[in-house]
C-alpha atoms as a PDB file:
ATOM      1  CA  UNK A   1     104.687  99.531  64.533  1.00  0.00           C
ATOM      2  CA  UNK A   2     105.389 102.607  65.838  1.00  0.00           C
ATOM      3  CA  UNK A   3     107.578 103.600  62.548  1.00  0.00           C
ATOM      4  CA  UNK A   4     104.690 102.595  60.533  1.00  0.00           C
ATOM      5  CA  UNK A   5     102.003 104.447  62.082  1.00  0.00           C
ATOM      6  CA  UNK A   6     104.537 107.332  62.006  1.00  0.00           C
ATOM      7  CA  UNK A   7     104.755 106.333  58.264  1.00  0.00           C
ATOM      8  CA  UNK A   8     101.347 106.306  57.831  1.00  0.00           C
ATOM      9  CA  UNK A   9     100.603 109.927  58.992  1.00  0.00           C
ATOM     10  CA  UNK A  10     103.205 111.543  57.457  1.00  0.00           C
ATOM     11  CA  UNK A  11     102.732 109.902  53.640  1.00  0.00           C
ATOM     12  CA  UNK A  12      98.774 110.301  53.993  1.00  0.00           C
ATOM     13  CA  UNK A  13      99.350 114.276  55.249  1.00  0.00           C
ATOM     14  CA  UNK A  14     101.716 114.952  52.805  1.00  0.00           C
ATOM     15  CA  UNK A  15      99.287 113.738  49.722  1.00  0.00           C
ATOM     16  CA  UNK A  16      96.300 115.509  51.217  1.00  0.00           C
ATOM     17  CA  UNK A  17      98.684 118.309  51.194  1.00  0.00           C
ATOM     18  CA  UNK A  18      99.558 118.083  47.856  1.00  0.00           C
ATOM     19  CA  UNK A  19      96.341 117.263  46.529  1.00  0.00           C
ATOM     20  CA  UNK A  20      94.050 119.251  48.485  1.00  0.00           C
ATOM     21  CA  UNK A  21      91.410 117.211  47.534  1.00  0.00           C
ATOM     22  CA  UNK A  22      90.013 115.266  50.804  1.00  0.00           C
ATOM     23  CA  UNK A  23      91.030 112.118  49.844  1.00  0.00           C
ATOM     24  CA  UNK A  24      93.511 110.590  52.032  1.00  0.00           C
ATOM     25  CA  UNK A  25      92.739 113.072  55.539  1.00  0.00           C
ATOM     26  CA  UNK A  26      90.311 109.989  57.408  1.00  0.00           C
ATOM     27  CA  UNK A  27      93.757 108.011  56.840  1.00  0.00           C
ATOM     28  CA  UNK A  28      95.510 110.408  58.548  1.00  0.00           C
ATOM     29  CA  UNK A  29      93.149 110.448  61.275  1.00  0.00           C
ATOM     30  CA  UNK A  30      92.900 106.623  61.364  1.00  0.00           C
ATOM     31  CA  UNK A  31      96.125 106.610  61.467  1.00  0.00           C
ATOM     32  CA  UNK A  32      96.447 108.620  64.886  1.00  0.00           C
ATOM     33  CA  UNK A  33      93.903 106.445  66.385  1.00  0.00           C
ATOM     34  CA  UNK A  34      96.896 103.317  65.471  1.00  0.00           C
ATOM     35  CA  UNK A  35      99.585 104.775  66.884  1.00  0.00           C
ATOM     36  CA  UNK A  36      97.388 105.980  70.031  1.00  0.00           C
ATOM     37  CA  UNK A  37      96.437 102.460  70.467  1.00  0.00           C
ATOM     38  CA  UNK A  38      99.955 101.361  69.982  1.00  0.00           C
ATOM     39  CA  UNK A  39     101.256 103.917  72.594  1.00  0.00           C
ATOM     40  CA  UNK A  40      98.504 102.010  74.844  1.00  0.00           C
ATOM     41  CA  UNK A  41     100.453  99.082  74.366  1.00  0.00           C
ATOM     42  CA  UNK A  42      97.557  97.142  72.205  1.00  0.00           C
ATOM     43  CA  UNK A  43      98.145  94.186  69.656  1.00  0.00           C
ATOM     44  CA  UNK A  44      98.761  94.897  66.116  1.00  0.00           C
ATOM     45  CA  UNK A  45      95.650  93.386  65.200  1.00  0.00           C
ATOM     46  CA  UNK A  46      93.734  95.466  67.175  1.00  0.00           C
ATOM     47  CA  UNK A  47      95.502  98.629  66.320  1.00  0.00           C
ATOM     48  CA  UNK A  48      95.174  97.524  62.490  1.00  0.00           C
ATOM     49  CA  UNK A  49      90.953  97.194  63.816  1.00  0.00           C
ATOM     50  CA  UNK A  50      90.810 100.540  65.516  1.00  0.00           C
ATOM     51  CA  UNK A  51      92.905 102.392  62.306  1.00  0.00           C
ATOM     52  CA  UNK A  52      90.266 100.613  60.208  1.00  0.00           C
ATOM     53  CA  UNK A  53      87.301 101.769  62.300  1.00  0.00           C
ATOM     54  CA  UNK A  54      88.386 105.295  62.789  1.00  0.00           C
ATOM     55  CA  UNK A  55      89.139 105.823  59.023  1.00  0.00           C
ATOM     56  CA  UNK A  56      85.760 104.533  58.117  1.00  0.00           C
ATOM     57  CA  UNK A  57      83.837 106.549  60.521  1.00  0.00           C
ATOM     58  CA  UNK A  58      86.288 109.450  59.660  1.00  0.00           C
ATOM     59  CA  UNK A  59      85.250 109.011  55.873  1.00  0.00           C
ATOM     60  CA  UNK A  60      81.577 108.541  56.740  1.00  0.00           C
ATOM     61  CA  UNK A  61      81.279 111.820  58.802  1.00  0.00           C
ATOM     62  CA  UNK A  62      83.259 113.841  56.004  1.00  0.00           C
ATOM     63  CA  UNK A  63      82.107 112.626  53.077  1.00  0.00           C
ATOM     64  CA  UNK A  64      78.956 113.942  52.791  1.00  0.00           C
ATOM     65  CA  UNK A  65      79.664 118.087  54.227  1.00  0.00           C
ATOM     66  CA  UNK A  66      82.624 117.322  51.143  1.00  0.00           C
ATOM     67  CA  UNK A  67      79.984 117.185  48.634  1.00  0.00           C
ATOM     68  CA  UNK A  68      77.813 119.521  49.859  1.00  0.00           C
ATOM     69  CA  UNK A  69      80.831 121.990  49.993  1.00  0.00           C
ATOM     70  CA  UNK A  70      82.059 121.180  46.634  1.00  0.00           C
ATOM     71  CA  UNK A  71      79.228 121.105  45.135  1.00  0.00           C
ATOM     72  CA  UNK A  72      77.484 124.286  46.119  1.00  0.00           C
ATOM     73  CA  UNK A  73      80.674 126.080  44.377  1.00  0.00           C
ATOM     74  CA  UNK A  74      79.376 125.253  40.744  1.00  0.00           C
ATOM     75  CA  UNK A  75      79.666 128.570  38.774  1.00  0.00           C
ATOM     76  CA  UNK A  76      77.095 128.743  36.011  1.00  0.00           C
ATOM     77  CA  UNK A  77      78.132 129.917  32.856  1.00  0.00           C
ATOM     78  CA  UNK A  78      76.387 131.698  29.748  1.00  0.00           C
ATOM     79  CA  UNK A  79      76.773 128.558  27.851  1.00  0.00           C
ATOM     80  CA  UNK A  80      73.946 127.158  30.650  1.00  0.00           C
ATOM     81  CA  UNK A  81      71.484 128.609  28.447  1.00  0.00           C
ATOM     82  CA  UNK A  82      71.628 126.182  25.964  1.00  0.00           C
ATOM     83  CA  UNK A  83      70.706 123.097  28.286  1.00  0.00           C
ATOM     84  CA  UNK A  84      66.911 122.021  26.708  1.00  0.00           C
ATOM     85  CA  UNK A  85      67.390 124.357  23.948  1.00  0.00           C
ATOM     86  CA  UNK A  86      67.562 123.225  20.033  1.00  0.00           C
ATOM     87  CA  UNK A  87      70.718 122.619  17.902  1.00  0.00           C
ATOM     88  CA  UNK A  88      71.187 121.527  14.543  1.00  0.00           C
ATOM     89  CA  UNK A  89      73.697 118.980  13.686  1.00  0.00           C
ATOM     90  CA  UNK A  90      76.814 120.347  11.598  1.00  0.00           C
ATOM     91  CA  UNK A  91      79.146 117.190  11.572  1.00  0.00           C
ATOM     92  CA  UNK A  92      77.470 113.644  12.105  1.00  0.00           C
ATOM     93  CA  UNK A  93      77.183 112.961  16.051  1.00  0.00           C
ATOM     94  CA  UNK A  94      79.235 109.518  16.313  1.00  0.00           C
ATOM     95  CA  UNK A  95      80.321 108.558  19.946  1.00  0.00           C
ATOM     96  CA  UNK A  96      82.051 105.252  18.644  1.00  0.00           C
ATOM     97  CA  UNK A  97      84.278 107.859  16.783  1.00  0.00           C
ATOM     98  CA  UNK A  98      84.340 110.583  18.729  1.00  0.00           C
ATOM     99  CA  UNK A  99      82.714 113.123  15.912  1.00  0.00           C
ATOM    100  CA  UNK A 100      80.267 115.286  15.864  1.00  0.00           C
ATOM    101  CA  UNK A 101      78.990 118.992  16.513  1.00  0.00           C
ATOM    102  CA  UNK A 102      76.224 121.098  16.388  1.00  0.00           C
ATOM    103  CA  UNK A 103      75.177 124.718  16.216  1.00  0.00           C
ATOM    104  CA  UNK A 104      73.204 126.764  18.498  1.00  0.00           C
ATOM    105  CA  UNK A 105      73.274 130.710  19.551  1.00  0.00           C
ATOM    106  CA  UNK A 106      75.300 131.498  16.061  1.00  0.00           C
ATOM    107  CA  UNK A 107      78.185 128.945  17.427  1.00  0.00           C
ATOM    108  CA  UNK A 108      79.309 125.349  17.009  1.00  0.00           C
ATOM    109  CA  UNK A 109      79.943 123.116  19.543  1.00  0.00           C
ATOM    110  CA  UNK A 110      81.717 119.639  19.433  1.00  0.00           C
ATOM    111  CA  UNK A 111      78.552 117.498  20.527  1.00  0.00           C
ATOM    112  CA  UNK A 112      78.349 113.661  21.648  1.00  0.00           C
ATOM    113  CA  UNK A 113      74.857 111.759  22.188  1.00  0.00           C
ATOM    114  CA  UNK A 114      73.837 110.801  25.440  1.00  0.00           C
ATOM    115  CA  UNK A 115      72.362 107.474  24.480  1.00  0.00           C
ATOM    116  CA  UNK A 116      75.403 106.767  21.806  1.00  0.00           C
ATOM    117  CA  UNK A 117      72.661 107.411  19.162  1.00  0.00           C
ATOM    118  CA  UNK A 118      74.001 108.460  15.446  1.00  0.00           C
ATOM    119  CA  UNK A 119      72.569 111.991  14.501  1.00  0.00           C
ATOM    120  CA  UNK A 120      72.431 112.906  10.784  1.00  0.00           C
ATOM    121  CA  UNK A 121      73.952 116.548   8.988  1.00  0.00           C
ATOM    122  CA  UNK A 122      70.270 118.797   9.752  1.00  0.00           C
ATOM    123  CA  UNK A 123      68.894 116.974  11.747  1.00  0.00           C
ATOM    124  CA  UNK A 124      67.446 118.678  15.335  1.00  0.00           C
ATOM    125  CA  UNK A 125      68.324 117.985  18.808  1.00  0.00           C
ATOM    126  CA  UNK A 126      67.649 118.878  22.381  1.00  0.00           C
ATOM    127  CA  UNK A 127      71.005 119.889  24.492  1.00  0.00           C
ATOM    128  CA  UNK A 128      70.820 117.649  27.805  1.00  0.00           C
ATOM    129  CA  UNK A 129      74.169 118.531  29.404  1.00  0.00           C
ATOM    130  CA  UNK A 130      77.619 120.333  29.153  1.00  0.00           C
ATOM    131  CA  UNK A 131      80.866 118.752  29.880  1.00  0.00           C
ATOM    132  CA  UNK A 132      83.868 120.826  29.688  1.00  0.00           C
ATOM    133  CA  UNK A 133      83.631 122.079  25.650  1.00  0.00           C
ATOM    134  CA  UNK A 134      81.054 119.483  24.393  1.00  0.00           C
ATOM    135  CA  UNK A 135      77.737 119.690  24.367  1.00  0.00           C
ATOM    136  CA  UNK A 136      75.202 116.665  25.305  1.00  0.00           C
ATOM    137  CA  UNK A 137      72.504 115.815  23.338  1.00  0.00           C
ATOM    138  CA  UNK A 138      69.432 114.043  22.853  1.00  0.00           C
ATOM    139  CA  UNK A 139      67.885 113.509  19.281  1.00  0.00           C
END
């Protein structure tokens, strides 16, 4: 057990490394509880327990300053100032298809529906959201 504890450690540190993402440290951690337990001389079940254990408390404790972190580091953008404005529909919204766009501030947008509803050529509707180069809207 010793190797794989070792194992463990190194694989989970390396893709944390690589990733840089928080999503395999509490592993890592959990992981140094195991082989602390195994250097104690404990069964495998109960180092498999105590890897388990620390890993979820690990996650647990983390998760939630993670999200905070992350997502106090949203940058608005200019394009923000469309969200509850009005846009007129250019090419027929059609999420089954993936078409549609709109026009708003003297620029088209590629545009999906929140609620999958069809939107006709003229027709209005209110921007909910922005993801990546699309706009979200509501008729």
């Amino acid at each position: 057990m010793l190797w794989v504890w070792i194992g463990l450690i190194v694989v989970t540190a390396a893709v944390e490394a690589a990733t840089v993402q928080l999503v395999t440290v509490w592993f890592a951690v959990g992981g140094v509880a195991g082989l602390i337990a195994y250097a104690a001389g404990l069964e495998i079940w109960l180092q498999i327990l105590i890897f388990a254990i620390v890993s979820a408390v690990a996650l647990a404790v983390t998760r939630p300053l993670v999200k905070k972190f992350t997502n106090g580091r949203r940058m608005p953008t200019n394009a923000d100032r469309f969200i509850g404005e009005k846009a007129v529909v250019t090419e027929k919204i059609e999420n089954d298809l993936s078409k549609g766009a709109v026009k708003i501030g003297g620029l088209e947008w590629t545009a999906r529906s929140v609620d999958s509803e069809t939107a006709e050529v003229g027709e209005q509707v209110t921007v909910e959201a922005i993801e990546g180069a699309k706009l979200i809207v509501r008729k």
